[in-house]
N, C-alpha and C. Protein backbone atom coordinates (compact mmCIF):
# COMPACT_ATOMS: atom_id res chain seq x y z
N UNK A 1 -9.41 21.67 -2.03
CA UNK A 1 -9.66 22.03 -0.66
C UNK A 1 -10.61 20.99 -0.09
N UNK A 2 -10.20 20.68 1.43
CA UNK A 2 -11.38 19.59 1.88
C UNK A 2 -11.59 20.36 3.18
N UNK A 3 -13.23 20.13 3.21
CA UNK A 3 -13.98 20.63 4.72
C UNK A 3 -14.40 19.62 5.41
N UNK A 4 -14.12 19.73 6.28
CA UNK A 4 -14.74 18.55 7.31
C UNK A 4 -15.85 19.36 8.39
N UNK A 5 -16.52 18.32 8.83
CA UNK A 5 -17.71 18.95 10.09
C UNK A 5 -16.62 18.32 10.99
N UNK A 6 -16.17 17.96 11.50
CA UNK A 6 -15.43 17.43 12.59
C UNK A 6 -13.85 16.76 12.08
N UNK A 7 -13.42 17.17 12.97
CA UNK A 7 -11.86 16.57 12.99
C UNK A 7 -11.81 14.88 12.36
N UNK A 8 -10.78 14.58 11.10
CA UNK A 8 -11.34 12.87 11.08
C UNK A 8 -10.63 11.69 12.17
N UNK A 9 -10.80 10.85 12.42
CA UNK A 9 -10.35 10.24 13.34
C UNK A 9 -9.19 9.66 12.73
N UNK A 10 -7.80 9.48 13.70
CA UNK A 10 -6.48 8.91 12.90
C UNK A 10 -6.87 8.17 12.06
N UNK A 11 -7.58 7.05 12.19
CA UNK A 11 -7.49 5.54 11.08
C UNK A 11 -8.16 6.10 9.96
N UNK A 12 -9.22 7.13 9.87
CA UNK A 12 -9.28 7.89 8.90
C UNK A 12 -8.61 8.60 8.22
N UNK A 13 -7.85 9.50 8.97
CA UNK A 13 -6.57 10.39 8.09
C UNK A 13 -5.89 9.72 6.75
N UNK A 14 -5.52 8.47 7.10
CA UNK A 14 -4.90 8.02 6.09
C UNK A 14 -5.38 8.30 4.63
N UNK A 15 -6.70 7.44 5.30
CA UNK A 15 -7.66 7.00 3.68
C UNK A 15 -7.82 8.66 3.07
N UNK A 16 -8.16 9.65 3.49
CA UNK A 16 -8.79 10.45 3.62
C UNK A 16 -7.39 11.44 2.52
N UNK A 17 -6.22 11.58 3.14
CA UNK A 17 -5.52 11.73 2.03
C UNK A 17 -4.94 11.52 1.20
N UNK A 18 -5.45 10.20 0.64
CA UNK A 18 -5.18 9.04 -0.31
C UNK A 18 -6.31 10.03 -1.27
N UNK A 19 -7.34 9.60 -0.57
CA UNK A 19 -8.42 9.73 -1.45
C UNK A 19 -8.32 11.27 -2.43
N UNK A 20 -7.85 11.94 -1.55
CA UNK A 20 -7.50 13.74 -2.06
C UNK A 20 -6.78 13.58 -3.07
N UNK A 21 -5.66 12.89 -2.81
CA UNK A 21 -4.17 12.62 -3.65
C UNK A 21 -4.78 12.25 -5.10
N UNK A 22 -5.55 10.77 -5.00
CA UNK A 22 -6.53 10.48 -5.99
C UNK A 22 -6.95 11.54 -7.06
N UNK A 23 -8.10 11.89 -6.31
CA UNK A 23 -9.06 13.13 -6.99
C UNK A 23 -7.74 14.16 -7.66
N UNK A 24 -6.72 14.68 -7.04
CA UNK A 24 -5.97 15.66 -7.60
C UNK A 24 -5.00 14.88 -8.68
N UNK A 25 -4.78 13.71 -8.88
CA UNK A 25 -3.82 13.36 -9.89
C UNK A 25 -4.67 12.72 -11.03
N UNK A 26 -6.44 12.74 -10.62
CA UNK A 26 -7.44 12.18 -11.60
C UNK A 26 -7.37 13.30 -12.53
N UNK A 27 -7.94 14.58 -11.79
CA UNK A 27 -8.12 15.81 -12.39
C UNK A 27 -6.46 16.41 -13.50
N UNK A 28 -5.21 16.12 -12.77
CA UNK A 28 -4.05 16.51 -13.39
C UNK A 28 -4.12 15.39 -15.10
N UNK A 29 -4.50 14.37 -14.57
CA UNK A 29 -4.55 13.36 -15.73
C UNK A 29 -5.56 13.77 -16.90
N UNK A 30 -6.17 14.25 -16.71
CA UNK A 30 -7.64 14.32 -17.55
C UNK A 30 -7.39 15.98 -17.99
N UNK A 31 -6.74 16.85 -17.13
CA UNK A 31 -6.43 18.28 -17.85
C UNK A 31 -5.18 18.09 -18.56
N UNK A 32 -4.39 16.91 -19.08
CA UNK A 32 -3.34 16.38 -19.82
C UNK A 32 -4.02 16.05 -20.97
N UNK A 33 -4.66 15.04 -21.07
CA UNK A 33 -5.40 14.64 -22.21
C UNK A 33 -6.07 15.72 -22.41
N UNK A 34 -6.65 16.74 -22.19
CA UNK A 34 -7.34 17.87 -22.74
C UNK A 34 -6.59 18.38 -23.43
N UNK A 35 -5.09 18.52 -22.85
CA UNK A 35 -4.48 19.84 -23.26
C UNK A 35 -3.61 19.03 -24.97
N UNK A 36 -3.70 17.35 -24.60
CA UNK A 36 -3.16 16.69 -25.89
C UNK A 36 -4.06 16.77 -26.96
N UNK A 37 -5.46 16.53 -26.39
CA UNK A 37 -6.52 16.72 -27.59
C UNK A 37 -6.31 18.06 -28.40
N UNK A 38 -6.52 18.70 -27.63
CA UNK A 38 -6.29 20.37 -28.51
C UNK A 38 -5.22 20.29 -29.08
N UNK A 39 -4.33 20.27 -28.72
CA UNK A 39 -3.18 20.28 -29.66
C UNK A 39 -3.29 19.26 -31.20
N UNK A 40 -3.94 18.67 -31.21
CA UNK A 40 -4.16 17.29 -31.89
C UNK A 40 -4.92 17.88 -32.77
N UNK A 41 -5.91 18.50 -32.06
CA UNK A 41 -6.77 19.06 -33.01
C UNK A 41 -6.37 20.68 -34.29
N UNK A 42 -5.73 20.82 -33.15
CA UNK A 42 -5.32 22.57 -33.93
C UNK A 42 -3.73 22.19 -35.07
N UNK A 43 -2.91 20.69 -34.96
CA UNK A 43 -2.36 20.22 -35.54
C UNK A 43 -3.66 19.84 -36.74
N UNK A 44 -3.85 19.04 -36.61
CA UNK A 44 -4.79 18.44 -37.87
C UNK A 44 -5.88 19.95 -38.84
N UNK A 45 -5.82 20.96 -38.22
CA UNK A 45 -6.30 22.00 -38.60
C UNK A 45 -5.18 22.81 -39.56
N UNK A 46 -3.99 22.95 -38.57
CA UNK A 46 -3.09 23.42 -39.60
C UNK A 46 -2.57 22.64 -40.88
N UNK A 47 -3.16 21.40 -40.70
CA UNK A 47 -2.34 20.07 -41.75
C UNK A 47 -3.53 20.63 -42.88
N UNK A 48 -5.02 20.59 -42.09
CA UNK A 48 -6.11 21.11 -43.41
C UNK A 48 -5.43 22.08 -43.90
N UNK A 49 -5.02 23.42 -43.49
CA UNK A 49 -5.35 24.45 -44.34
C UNK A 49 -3.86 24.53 -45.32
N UNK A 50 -2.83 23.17 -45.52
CA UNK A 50 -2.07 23.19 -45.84
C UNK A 50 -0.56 24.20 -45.34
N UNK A 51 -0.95 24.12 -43.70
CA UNK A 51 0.59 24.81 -43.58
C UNK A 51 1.62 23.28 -43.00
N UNK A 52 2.44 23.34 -43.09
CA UNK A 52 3.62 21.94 -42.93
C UNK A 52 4.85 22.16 -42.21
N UNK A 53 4.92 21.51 -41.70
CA UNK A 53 6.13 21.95 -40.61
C UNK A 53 7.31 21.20 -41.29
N UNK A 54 8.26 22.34 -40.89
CA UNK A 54 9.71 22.29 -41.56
C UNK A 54 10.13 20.76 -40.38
N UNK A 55 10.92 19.51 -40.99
CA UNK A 55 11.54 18.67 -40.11
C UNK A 55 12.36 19.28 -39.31
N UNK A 56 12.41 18.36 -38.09
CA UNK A 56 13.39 18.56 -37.33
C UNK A 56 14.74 18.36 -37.87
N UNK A 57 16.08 19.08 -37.24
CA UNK A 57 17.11 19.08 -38.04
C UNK A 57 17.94 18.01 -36.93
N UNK A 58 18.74 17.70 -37.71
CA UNK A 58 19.57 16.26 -37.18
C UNK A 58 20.18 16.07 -35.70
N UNK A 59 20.78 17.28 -35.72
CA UNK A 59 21.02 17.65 -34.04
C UNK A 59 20.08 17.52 -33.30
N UNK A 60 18.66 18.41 -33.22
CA UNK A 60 17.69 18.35 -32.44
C UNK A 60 17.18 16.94 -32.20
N UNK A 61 17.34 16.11 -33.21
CA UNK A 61 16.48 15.03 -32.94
C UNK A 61 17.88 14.56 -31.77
N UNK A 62 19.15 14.24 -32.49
CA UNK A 62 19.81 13.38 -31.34
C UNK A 62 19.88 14.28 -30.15
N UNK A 63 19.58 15.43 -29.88
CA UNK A 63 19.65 15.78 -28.36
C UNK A 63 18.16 15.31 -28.03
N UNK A 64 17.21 15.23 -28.65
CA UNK A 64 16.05 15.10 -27.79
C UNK A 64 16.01 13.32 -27.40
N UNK A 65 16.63 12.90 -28.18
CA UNK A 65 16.80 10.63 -28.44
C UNK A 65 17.54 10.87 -27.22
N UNK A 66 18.80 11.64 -27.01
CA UNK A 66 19.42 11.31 -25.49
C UNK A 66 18.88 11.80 -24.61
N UNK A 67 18.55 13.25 -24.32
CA UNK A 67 17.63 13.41 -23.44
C UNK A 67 17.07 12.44 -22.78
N UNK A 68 15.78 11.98 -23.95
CA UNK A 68 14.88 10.99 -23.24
C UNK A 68 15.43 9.81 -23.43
N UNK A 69 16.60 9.40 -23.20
CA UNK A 69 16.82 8.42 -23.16
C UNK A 69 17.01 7.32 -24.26
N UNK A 70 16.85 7.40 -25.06
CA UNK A 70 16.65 6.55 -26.36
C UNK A 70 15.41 6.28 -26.85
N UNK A 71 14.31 6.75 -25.99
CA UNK A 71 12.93 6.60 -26.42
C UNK A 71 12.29 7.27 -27.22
């Protein structure tokens, strides 16, 4: 949310929701990496206490390779 004391002047507008845009895709970026850390972490927790994840099975992988594309 943004408050202003006064209306901003056009040549301002611009910058003004740049700058918002900014701040909201800083904050989306940084609650990403949060949400990768944890996971990272509660992975390496389950790796301690010795539980192991079953592989992916052959299908899943080639639908997820096309999906994304080959990446």
């Amino acid at each position: 949310m943004y408050v202003a004391e006064s209306p901003p002047r056009p040549s301002k507008l611009e910058e003004l929701v740049l700058q918002i845009k900014s701040m909201h895709y800083q904050r989306d970026d940084a609650l990403r990496r949060l949400r990768e850390q944890v996971a990272n972490f509660e992975a390496e927790s389950h790796l301690a206490r010795g539980v192991v994840r079953r592989p992916l099975a052959d299908d899943v992988k080639l639908l997820v390779w096309t999906r994304d594309g080959g990446a």
